[in-house]
N, C-alpha and C. Protein backbone atom coordinates (compact mmCIF):
# COMPACT_ATOMS: atom_id res chain seq x y z
N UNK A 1 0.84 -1.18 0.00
CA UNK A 1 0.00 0.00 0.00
C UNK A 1 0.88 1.24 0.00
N UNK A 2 0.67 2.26 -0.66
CA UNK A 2 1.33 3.51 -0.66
C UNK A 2 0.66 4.69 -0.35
N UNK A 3 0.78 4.91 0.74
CA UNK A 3 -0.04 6.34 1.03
C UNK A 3 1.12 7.95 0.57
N UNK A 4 -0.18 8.29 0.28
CA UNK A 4 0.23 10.03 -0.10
C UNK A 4 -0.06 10.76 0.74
N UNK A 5 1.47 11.36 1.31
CA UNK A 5 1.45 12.48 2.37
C UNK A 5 0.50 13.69 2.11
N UNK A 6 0.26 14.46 2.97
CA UNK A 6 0.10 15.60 2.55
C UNK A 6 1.17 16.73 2.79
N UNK A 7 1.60 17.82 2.26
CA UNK A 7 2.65 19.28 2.61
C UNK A 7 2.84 18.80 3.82
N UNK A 8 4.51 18.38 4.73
CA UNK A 8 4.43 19.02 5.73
C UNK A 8 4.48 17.42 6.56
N UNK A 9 4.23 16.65 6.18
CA UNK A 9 3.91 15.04 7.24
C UNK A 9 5.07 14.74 6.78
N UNK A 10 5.45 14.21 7.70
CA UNK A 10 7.31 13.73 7.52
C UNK A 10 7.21 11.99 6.95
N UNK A 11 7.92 12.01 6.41
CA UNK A 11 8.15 10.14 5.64
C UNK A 11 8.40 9.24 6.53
N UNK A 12 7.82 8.09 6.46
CA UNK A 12 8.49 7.60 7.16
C UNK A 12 9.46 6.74 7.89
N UNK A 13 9.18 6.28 9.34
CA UNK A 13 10.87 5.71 9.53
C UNK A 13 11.67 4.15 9.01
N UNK A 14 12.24 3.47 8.45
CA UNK A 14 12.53 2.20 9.02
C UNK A 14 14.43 2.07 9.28
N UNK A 15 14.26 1.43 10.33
CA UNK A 15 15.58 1.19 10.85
C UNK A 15 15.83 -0.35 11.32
N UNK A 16 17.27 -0.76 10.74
CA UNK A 16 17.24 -2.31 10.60
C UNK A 16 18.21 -1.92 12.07
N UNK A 17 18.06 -2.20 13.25
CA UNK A 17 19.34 -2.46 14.18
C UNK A 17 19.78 -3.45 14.88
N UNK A 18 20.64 -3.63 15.11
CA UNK A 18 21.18 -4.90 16.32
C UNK A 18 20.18 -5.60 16.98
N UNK A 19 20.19 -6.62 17.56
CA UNK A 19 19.68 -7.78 18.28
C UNK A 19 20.29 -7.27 19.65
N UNK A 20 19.68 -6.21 19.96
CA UNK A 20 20.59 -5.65 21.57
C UNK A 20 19.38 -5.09 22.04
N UNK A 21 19.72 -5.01 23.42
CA UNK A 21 19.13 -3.87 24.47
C UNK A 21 19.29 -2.48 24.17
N UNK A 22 20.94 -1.97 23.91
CA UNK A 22 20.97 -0.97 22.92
C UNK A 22 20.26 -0.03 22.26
N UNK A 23 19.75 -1.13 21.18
CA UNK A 23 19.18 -0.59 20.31
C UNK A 23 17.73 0.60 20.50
N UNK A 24 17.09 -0.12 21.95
CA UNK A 24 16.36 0.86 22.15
C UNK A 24 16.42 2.52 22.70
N UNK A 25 17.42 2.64 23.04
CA UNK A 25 18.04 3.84 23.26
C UNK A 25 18.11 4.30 21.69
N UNK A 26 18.69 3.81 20.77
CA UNK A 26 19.14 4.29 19.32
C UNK A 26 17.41 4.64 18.94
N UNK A 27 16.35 3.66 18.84
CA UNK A 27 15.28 3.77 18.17
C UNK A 27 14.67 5.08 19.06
N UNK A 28 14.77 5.22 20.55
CA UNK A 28 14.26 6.51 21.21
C UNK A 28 14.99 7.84 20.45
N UNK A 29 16.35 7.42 20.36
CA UNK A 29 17.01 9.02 19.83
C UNK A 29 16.81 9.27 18.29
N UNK A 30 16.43 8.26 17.41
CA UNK A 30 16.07 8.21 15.99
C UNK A 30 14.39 9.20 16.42
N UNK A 31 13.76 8.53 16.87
CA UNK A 31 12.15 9.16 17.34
C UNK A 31 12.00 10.52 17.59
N UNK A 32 13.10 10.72 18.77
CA UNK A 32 13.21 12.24 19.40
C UNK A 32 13.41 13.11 17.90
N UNK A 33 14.22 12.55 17.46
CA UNK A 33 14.80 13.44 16.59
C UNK A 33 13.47 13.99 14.95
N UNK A 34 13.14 13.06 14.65
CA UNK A 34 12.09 12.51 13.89
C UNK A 34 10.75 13.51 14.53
N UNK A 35 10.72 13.83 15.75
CA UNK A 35 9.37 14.49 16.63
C UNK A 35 9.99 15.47 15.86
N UNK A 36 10.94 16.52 15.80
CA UNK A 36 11.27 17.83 15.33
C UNK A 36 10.63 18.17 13.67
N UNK A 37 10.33 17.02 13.09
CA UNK A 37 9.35 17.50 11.96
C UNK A 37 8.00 17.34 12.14
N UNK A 38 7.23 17.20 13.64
CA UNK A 38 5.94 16.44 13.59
C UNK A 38 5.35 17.56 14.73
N UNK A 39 4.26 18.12 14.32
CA UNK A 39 3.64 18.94 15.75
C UNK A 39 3.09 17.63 16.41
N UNK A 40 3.25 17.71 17.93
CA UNK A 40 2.77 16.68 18.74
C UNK A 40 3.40 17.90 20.39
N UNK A 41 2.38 17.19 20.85
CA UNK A 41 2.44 17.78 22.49
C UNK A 41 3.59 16.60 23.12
N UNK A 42 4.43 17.64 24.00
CA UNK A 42 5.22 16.80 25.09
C UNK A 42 4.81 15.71 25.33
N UNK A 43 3.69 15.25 25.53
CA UNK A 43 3.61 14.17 26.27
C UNK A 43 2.68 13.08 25.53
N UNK A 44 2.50 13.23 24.21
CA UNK A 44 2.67 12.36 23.02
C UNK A 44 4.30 11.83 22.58
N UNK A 45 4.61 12.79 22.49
CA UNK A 45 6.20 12.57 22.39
C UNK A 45 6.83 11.44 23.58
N UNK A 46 6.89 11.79 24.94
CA UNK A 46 7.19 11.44 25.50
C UNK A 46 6.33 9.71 25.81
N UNK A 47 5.26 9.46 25.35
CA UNK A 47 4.21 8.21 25.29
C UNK A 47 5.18 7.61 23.97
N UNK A 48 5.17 8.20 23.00
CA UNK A 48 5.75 6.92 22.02
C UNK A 48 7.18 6.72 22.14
N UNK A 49 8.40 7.42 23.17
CA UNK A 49 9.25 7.13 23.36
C UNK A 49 9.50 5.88 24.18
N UNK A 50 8.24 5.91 25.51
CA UNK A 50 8.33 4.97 26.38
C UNK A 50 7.49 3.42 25.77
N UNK A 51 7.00 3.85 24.63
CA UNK A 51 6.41 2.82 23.89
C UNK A 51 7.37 2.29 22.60
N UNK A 52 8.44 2.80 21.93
CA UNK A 52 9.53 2.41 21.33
C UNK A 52 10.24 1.49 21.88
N UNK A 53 10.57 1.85 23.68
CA UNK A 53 12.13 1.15 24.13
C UNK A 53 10.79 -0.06 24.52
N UNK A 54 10.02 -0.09 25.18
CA UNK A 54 9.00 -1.34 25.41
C UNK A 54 8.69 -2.05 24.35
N UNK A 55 8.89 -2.04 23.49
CA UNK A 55 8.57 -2.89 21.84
C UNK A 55 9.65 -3.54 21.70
N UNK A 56 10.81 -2.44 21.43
CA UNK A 56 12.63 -2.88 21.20
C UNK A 56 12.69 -3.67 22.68
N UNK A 57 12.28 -3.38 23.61
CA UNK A 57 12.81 -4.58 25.11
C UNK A 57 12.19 -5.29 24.85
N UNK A 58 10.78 -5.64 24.85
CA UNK A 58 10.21 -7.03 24.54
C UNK A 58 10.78 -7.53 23.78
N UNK A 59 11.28 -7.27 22.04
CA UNK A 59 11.39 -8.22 21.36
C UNK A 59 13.03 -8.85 21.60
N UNK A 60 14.10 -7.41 22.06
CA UNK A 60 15.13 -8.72 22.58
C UNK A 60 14.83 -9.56 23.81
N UNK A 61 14.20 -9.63 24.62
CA UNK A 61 14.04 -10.24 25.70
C UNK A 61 13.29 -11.43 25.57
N UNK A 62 11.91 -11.18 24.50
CA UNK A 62 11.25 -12.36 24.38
C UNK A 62 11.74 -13.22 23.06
N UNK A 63 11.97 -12.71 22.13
CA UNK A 63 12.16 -13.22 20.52
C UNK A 63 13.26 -13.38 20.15
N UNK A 64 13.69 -13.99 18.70
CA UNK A 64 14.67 -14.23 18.08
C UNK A 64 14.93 -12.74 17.29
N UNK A 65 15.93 -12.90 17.00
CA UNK A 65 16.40 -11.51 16.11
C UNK A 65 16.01 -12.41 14.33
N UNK A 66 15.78 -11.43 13.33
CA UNK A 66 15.10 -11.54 12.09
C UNK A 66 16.49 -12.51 11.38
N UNK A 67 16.38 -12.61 10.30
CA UNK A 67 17.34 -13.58 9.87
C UNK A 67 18.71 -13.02 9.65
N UNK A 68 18.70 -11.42 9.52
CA UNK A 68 20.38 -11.33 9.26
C UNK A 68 20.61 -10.50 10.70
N UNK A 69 19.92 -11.10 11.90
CA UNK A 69 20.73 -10.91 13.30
C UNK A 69 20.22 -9.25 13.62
N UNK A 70 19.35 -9.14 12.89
CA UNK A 70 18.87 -7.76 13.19
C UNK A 70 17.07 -7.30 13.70
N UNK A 71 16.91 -6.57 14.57
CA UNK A 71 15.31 -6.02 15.13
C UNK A 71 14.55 -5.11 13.96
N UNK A 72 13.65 -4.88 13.41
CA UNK A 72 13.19 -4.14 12.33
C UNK A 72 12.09 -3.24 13.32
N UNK A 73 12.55 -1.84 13.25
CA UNK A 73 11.58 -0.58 13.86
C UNK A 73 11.22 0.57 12.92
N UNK A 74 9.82 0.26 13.05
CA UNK A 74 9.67 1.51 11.67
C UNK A 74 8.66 2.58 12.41
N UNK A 75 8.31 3.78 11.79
CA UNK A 75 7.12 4.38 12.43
C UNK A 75 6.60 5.14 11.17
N UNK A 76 5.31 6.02 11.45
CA UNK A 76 5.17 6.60 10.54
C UNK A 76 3.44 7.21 10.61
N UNK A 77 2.96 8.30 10.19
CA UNK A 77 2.13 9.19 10.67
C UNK A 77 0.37 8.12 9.19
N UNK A 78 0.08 7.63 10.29
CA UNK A 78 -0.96 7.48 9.31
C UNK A 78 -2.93 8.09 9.74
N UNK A 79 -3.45 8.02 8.80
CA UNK A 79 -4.88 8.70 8.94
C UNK A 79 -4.73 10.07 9.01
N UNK A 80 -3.89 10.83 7.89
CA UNK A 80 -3.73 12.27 8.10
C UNK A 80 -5.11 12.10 7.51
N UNK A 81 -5.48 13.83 8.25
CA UNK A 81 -6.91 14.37 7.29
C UNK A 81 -7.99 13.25 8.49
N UNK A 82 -7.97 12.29 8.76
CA UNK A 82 -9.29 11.88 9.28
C UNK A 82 -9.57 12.34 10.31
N UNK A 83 -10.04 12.25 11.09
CA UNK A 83 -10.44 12.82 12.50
C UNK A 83 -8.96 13.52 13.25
N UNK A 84 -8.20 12.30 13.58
CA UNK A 84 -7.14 12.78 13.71
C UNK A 84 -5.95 12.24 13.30
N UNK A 85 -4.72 12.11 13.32
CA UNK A 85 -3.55 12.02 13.11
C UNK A 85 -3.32 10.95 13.62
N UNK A 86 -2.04 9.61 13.36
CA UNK A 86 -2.29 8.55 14.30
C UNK A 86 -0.61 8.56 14.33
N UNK A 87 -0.19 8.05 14.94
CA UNK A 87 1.54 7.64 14.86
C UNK A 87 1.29 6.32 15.07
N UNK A 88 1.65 5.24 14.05
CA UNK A 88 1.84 4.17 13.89
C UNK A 88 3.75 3.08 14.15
N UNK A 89 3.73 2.99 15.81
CA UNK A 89 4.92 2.05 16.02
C UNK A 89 5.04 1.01 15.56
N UNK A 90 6.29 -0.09 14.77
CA UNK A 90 6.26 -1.35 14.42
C UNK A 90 7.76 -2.02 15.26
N UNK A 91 7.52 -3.24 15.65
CA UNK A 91 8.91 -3.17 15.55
C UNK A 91 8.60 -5.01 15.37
N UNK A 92 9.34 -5.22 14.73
CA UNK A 92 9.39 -6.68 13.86
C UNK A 92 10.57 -7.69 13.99
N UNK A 93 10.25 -8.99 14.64
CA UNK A 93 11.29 -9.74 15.09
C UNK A 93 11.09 -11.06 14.44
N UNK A 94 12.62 -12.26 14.69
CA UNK A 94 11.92 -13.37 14.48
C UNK A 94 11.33 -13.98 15.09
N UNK A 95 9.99 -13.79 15.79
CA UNK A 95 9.29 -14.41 16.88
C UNK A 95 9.81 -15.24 17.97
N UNK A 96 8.91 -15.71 18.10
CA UNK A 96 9.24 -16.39 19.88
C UNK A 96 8.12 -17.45 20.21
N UNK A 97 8.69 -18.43 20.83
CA UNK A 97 7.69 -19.31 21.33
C UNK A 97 6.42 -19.62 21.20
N UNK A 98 6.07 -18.21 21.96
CA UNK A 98 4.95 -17.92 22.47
C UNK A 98 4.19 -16.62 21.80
N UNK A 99 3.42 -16.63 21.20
CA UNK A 99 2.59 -14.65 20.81
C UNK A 99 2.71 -13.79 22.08
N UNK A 100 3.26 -12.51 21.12
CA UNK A 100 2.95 -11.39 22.59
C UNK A 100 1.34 -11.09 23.28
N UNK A 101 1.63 -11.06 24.70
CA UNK A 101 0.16 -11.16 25.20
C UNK A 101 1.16 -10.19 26.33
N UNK A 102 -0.21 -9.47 27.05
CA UNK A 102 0.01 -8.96 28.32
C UNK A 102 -0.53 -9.59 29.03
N UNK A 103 1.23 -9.85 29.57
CA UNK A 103 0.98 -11.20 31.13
C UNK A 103 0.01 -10.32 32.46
N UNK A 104 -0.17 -11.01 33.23
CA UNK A 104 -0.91 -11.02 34.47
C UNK A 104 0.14 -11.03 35.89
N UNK A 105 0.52 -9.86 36.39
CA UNK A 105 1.92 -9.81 37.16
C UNK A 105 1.18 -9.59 38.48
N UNK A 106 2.58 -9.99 39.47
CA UNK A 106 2.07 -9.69 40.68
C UNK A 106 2.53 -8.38 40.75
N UNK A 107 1.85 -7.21 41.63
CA UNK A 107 2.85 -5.87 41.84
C UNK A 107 3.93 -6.15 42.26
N UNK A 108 4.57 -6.57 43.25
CA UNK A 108 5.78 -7.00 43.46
C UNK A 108 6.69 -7.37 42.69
N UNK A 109 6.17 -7.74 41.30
CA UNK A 109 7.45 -8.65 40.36
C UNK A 109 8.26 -6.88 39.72
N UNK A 110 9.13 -7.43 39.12
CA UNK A 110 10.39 -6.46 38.73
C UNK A 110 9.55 -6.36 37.56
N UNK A 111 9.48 -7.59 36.51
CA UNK A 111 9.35 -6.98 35.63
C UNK A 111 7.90 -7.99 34.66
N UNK A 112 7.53 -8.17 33.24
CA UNK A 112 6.48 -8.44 32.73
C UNK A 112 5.13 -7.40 32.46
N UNK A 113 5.86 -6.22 32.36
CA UNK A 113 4.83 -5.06 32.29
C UNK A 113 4.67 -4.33 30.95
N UNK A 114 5.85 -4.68 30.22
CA UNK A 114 5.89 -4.21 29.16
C UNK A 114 5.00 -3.85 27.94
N UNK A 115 4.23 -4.95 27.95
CA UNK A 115 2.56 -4.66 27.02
C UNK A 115 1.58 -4.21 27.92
N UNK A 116 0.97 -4.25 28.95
CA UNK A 116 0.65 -3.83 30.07
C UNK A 116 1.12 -2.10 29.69
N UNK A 117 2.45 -1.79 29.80
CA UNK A 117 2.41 -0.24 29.27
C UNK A 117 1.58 0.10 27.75
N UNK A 118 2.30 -1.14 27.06
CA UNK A 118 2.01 -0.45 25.88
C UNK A 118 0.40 -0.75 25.66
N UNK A 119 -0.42 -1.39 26.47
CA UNK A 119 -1.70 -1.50 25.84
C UNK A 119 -2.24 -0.07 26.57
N UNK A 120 -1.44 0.44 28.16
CA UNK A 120 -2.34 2.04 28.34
C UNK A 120 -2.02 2.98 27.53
N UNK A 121 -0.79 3.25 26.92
CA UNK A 121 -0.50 4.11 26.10
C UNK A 121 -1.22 4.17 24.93
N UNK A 122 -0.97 3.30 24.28
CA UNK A 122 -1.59 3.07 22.27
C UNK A 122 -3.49 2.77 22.79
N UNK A 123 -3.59 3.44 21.55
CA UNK A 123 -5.23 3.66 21.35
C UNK A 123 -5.42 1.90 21.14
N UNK A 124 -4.66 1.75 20.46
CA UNK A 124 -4.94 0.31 19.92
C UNK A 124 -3.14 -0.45 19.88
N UNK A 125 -3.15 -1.59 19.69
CA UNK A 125 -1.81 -2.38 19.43
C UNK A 125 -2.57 -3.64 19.23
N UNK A 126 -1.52 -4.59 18.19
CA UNK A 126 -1.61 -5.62 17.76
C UNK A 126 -0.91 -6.39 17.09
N UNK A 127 -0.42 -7.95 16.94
CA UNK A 127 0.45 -8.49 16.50
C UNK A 127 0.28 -8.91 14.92
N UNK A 128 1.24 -8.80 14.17
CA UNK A 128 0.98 -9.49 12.76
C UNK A 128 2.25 -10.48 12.07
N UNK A 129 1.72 -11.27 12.01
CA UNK A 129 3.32 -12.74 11.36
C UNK A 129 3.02 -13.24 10.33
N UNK A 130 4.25 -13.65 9.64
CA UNK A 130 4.29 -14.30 8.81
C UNK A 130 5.58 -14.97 8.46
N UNK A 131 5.94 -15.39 7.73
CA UNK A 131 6.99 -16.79 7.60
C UNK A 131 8.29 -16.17 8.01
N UNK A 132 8.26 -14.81 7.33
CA UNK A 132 9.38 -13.79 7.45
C UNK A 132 9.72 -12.89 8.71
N UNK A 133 9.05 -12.72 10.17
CA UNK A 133 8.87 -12.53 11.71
C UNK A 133 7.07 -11.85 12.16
N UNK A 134 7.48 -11.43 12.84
CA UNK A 134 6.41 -10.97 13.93
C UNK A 134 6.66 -9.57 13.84
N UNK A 135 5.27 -8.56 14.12
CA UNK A 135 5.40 -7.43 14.21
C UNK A 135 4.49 -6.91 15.64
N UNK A 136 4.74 -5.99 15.99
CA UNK A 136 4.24 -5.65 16.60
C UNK A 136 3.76 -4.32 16.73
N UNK A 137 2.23 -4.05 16.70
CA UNK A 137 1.93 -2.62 15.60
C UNK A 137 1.27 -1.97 17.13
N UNK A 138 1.63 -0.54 17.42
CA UNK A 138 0.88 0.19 18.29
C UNK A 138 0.88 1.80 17.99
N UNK A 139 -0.38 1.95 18.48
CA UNK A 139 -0.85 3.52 17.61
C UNK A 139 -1.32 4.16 18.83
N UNK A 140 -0.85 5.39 18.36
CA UNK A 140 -0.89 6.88 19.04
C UNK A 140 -1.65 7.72 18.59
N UNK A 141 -2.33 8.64 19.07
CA UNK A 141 -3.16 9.78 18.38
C UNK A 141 -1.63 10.82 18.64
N UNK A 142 -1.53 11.88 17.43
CA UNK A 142 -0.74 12.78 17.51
C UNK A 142 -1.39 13.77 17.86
N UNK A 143 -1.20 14.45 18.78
CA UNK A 143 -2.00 15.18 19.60
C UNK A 143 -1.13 16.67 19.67
């Protein structure tokens, strides 16, 4: 599918990076940087940052890295013109075991919260696979 921007909506992102923890720091400072062509309020900005490194941590933590040892993170502004604006996160691995689900934690545990964030943040999120990895799609209103 090829959507047509309108004046002014920035293109958008994909970035092939490492099979690291890393990397989510890189995909936050690719984002930050990427916000400087996009009107969005602080704290849109600051929601899809903490929803980037939670996508990039889940998938090294839970999944395989894609076939040439690398995480696939893309983003990109879709439903211009409709009601409102959406920021669309991906980040695409070679799956894992198990489908991403948001586990059921005790408060006490350290950690397993990660979709749990990302399902309060994103209007919506959802998984999509095929022979070639797993994605994992979550959307923002740009606000």
């Amino acid at each position: 599918m090829t959507m047509t921007l309108e004046p002014g909506v920035p293109e958008a992102v994909r970035l092939d990076l490492p099979f690291s923890p890393e990397s989510a720091r890189v995909a936050r400072g690719a984002l930050h940087a990427w916000f400087d062509s996009v009107e969005a309020c602080d704290e849109t900005r600051d929601d899809a940052r903490l929803l980037i490194s939670e996508l990039v941590g889940n998938s090294v933590r839970h999944a395989r890295p894609l076939d040439d040892e690398v995480l696939r993170v893309e983003w990109r502004v879709e439903a211009v013109g409709a009601p409102r604006s959406t920021l669309a996160i991906k980040v695409t691995d070679g799956g894992a075991e198990t489908a991403p689900t948001v586990a059921a934690v005790d408060q006490s545990a350290v950690g397993g919260r990660g979709l749990a964030i990302v399902e309060h943040l994103a209007d919506r999120w959802w998984v999509e696979g095929d022979d070639r990895g797993v994605t994992v799609v979550a959307e923002i209103p740009l606000a």
